[in-house]
N, C-alpha and C. Protein backbone atom coordinates (compact mmCIF):
# COMPACT_ATOMS: atom_id res chain seq x y z
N UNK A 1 123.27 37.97 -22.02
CA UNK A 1 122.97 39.39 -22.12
C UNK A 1 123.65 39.99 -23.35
N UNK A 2 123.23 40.73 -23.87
CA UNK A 2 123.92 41.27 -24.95
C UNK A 2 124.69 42.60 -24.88
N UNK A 3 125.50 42.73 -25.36
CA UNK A 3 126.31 44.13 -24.88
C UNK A 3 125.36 45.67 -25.42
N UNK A 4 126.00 46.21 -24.03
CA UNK A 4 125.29 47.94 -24.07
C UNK A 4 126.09 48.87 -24.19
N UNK A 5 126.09 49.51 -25.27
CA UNK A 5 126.91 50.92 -24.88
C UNK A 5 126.13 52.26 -24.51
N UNK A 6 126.27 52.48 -23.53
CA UNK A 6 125.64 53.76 -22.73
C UNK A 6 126.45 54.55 -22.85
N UNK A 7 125.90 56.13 -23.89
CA UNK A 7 126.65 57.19 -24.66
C UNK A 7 126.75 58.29 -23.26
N UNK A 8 128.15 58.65 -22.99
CA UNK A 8 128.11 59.83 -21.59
C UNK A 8 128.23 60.76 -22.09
N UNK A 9 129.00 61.04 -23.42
CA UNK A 9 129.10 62.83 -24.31
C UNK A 9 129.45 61.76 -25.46
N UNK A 10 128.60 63.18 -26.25
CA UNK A 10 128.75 63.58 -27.72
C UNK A 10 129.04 64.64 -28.14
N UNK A 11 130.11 65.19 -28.38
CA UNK A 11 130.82 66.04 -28.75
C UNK A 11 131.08 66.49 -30.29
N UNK A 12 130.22 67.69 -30.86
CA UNK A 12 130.85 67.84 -32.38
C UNK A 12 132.13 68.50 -32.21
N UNK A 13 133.08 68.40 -33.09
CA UNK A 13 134.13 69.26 -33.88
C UNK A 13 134.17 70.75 -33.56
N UNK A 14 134.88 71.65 -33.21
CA UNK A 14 134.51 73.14 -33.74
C UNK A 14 133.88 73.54 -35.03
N UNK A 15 134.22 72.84 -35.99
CA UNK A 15 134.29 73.15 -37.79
C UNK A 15 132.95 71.34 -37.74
N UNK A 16 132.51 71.67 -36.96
CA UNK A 16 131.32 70.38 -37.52
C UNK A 16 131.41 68.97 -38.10
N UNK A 17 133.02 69.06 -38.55
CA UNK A 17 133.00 67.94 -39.21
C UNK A 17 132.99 66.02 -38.79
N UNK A 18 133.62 66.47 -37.17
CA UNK A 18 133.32 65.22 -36.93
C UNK A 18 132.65 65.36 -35.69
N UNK A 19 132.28 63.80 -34.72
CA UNK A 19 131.54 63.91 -33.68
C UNK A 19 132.36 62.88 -32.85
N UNK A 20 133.01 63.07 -31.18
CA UNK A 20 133.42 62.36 -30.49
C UNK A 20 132.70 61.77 -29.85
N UNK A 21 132.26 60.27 -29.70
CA UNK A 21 131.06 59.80 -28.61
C UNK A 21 132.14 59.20 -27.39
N UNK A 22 131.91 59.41 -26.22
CA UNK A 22 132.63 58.67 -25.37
C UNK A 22 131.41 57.87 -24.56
N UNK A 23 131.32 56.76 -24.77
CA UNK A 23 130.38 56.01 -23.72
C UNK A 23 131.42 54.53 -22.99
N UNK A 24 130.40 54.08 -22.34
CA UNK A 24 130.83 52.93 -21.32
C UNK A 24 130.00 51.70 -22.08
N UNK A 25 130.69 50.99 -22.57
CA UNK A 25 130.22 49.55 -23.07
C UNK A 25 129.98 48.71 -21.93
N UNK A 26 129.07 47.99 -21.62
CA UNK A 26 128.71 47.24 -20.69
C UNK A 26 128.56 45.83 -21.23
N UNK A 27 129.17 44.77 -20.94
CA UNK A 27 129.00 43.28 -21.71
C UNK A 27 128.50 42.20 -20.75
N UNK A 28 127.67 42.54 -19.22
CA UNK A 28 127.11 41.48 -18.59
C UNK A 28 128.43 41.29 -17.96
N UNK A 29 127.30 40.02 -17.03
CA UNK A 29 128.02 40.38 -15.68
C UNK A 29 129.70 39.31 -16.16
N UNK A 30 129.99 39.01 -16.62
CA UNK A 30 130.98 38.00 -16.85
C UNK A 30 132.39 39.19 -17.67
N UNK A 31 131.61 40.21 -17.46
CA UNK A 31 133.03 41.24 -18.31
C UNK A 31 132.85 42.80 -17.19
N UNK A 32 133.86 43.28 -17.07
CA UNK A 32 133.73 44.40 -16.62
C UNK A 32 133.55 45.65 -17.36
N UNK A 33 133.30 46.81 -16.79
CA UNK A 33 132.83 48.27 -17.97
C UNK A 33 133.55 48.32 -18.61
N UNK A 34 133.72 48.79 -19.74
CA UNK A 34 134.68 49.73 -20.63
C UNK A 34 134.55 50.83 -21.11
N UNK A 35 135.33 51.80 -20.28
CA UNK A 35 135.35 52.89 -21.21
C UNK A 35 135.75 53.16 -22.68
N UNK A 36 134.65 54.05 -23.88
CA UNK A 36 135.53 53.91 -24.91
C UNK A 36 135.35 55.06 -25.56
N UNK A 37 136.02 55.26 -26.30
CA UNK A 37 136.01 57.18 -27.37
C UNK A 37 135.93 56.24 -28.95
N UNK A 38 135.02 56.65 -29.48
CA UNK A 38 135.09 56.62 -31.20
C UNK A 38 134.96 57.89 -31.78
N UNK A 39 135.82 58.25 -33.03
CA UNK A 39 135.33 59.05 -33.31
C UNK A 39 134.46 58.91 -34.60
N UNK A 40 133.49 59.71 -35.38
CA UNK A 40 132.71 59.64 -36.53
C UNK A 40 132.48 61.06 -36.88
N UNK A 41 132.84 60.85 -38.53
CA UNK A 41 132.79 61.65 -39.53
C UNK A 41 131.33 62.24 -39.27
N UNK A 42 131.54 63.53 -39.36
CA UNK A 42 129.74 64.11 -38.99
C UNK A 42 128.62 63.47 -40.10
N UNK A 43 127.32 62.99 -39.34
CA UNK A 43 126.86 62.43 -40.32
C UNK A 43 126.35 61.16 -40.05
N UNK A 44 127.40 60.17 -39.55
CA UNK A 44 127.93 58.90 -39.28
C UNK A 44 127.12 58.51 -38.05
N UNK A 45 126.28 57.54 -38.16
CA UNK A 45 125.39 57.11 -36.87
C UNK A 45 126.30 56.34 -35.82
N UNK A 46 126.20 56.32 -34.53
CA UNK A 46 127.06 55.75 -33.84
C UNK A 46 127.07 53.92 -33.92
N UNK A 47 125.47 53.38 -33.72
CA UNK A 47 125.23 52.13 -34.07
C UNK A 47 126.09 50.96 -33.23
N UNK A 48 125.92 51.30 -32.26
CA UNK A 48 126.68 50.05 -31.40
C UNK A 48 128.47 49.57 -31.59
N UNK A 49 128.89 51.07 -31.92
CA UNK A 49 130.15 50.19 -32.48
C UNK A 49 131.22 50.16 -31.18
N UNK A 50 132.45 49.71 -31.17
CA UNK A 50 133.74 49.62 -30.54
C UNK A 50 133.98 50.97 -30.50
N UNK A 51 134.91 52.00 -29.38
CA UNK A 51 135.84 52.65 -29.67
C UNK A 51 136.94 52.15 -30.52
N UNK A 52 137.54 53.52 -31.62
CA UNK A 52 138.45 53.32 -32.64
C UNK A 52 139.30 54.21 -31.71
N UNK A 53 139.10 54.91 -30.91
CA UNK A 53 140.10 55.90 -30.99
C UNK A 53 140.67 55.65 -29.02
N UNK A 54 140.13 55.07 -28.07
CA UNK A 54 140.21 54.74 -26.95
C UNK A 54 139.22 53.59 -26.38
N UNK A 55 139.83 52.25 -25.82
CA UNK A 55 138.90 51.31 -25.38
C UNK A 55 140.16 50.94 -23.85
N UNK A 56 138.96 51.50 -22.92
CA UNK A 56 139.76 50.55 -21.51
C UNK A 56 139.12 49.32 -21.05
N UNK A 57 139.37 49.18 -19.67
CA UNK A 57 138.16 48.38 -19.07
C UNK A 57 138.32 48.56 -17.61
N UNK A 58 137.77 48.24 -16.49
CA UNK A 58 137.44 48.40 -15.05
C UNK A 58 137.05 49.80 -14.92
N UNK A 59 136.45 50.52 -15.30
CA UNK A 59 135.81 51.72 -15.12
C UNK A 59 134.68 52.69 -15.63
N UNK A 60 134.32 53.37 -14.99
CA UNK A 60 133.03 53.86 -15.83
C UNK A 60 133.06 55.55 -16.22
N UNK A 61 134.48 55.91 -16.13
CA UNK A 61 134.53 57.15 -15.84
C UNK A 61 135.10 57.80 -17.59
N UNK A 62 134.89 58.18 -18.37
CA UNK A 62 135.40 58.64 -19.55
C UNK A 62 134.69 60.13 -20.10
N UNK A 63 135.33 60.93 -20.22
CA UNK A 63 134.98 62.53 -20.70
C UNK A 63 135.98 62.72 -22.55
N UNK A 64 135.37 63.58 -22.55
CA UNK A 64 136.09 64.24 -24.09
C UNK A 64 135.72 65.33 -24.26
N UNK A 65 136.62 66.17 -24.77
CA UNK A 65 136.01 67.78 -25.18
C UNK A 65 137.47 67.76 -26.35
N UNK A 66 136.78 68.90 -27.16
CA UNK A 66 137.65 69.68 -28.39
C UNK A 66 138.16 70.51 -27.81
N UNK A 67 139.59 70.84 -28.49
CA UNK A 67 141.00 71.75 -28.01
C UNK A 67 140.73 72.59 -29.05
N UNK A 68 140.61 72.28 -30.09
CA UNK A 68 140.51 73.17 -31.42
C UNK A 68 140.09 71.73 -32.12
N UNK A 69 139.99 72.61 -33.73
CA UNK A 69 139.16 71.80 -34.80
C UNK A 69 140.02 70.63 -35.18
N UNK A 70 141.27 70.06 -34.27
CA UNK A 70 141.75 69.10 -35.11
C UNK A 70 142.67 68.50 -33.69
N UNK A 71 142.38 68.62 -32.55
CA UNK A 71 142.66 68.27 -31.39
C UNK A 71 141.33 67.60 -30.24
N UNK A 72 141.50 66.32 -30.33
CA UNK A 72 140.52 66.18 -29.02
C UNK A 72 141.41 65.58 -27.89
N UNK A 73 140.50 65.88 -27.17
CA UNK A 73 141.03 65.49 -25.44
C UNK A 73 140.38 64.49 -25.01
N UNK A 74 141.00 63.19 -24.21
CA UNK A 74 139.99 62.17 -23.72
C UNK A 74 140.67 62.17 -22.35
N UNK A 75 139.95 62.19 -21.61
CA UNK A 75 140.03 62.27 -20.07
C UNK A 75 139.54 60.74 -19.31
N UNK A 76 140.41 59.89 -19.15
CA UNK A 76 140.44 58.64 -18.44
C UNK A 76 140.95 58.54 -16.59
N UNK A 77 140.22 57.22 -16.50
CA UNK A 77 140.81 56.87 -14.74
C UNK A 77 141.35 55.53 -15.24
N UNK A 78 141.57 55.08 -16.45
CA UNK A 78 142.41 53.62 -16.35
C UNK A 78 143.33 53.51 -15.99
N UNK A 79 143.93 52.67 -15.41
CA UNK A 79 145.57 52.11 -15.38
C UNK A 79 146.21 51.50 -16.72
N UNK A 80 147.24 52.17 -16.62
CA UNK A 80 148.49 51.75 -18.12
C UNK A 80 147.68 49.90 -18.66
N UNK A 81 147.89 49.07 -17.37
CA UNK A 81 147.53 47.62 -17.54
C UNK A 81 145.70 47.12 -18.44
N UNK A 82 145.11 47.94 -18.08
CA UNK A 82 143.52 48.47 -18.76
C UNK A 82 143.31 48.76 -19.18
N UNK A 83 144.15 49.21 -20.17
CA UNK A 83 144.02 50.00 -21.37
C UNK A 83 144.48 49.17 -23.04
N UNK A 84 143.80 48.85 -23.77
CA UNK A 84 143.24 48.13 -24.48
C UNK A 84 143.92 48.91 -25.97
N UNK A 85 143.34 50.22 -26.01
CA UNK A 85 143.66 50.95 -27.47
C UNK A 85 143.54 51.77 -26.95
N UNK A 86 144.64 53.17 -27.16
CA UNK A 86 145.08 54.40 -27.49
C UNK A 86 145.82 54.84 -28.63
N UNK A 87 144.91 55.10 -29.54
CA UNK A 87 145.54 55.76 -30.87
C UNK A 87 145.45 57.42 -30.19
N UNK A 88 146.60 57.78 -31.39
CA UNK A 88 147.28 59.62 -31.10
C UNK A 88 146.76 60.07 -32.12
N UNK A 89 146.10 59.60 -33.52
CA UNK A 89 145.61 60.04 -34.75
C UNK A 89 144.26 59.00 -35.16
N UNK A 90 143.51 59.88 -35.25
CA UNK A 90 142.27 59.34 -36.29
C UNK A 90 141.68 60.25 -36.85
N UNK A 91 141.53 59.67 -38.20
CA UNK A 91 141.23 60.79 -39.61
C UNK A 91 141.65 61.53 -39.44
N UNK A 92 143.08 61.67 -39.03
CA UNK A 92 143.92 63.34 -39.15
C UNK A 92 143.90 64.09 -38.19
N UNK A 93 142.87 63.50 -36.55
CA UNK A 93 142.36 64.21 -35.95
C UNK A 93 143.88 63.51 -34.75
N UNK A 94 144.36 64.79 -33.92
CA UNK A 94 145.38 64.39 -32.99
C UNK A 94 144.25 64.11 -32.12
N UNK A 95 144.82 62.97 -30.94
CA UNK A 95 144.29 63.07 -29.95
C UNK A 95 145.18 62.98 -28.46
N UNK A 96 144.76 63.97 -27.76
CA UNK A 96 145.78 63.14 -26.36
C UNK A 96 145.52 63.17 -25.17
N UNK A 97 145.69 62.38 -24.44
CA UNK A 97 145.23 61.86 -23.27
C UNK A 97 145.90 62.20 -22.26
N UNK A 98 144.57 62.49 -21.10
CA UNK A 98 144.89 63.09 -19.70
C UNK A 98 144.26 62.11 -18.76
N UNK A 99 145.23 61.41 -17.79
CA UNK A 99 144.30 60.78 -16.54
C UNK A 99 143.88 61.43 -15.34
N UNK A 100 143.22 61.01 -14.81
CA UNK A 100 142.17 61.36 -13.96
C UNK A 100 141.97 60.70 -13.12
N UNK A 101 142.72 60.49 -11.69
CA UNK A 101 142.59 59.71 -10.78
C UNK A 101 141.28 60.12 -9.58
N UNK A 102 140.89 60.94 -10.19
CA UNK A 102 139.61 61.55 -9.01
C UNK A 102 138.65 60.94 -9.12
């Protein structure tokens, strides 16, 4: 099977400039979900890529929204152990993370 990423939000910037996608990568049955956040320069096609900015795995649950033009929020249910990549900066952009056990 070949891997799927199924997009749950797309989120622009306040100031337009960039776009947060948070989707769930799916890799067949031999891997479990992953949640992931990339972010891209407005403009920038999403194209099957990895999260740069958040990649978990065992779950399907991932949100994002803008705080202001240079703050995003990613809203996870992973455990510390499932969690793969959490960067605090991309392209200048802070990011920080809230879990979500609901």
């Amino acid at each position: 099977m070949l891997v799927k990423n199924t997009i749950v939000m797309n989120e622009k910037s306040p100031d337009g400039k960039y776009a947060a996608v948070a989707f769930i990568r799916d890799g067949g049955a031999t891997s479990s979900y992953s949640p992931q956040v990339t972010l891209l320069l407005s403009g920038d096609k999403f194209r099957n890529k990895i999260g740069n900015v958040f990649r978990g795995e065992d779950s399907r649950e991932i949100k994002v929204y803008w705080q202001d033009a240079t703050t995003l929020v990613v809203i996870h249910n992973c455990k510390k152990e499932n969690i793969m990549l959490m960067e605090n900066q991309v392209y200048g952009i802070n990011v920080i993370y809230r879990y979500n056990d609901q």
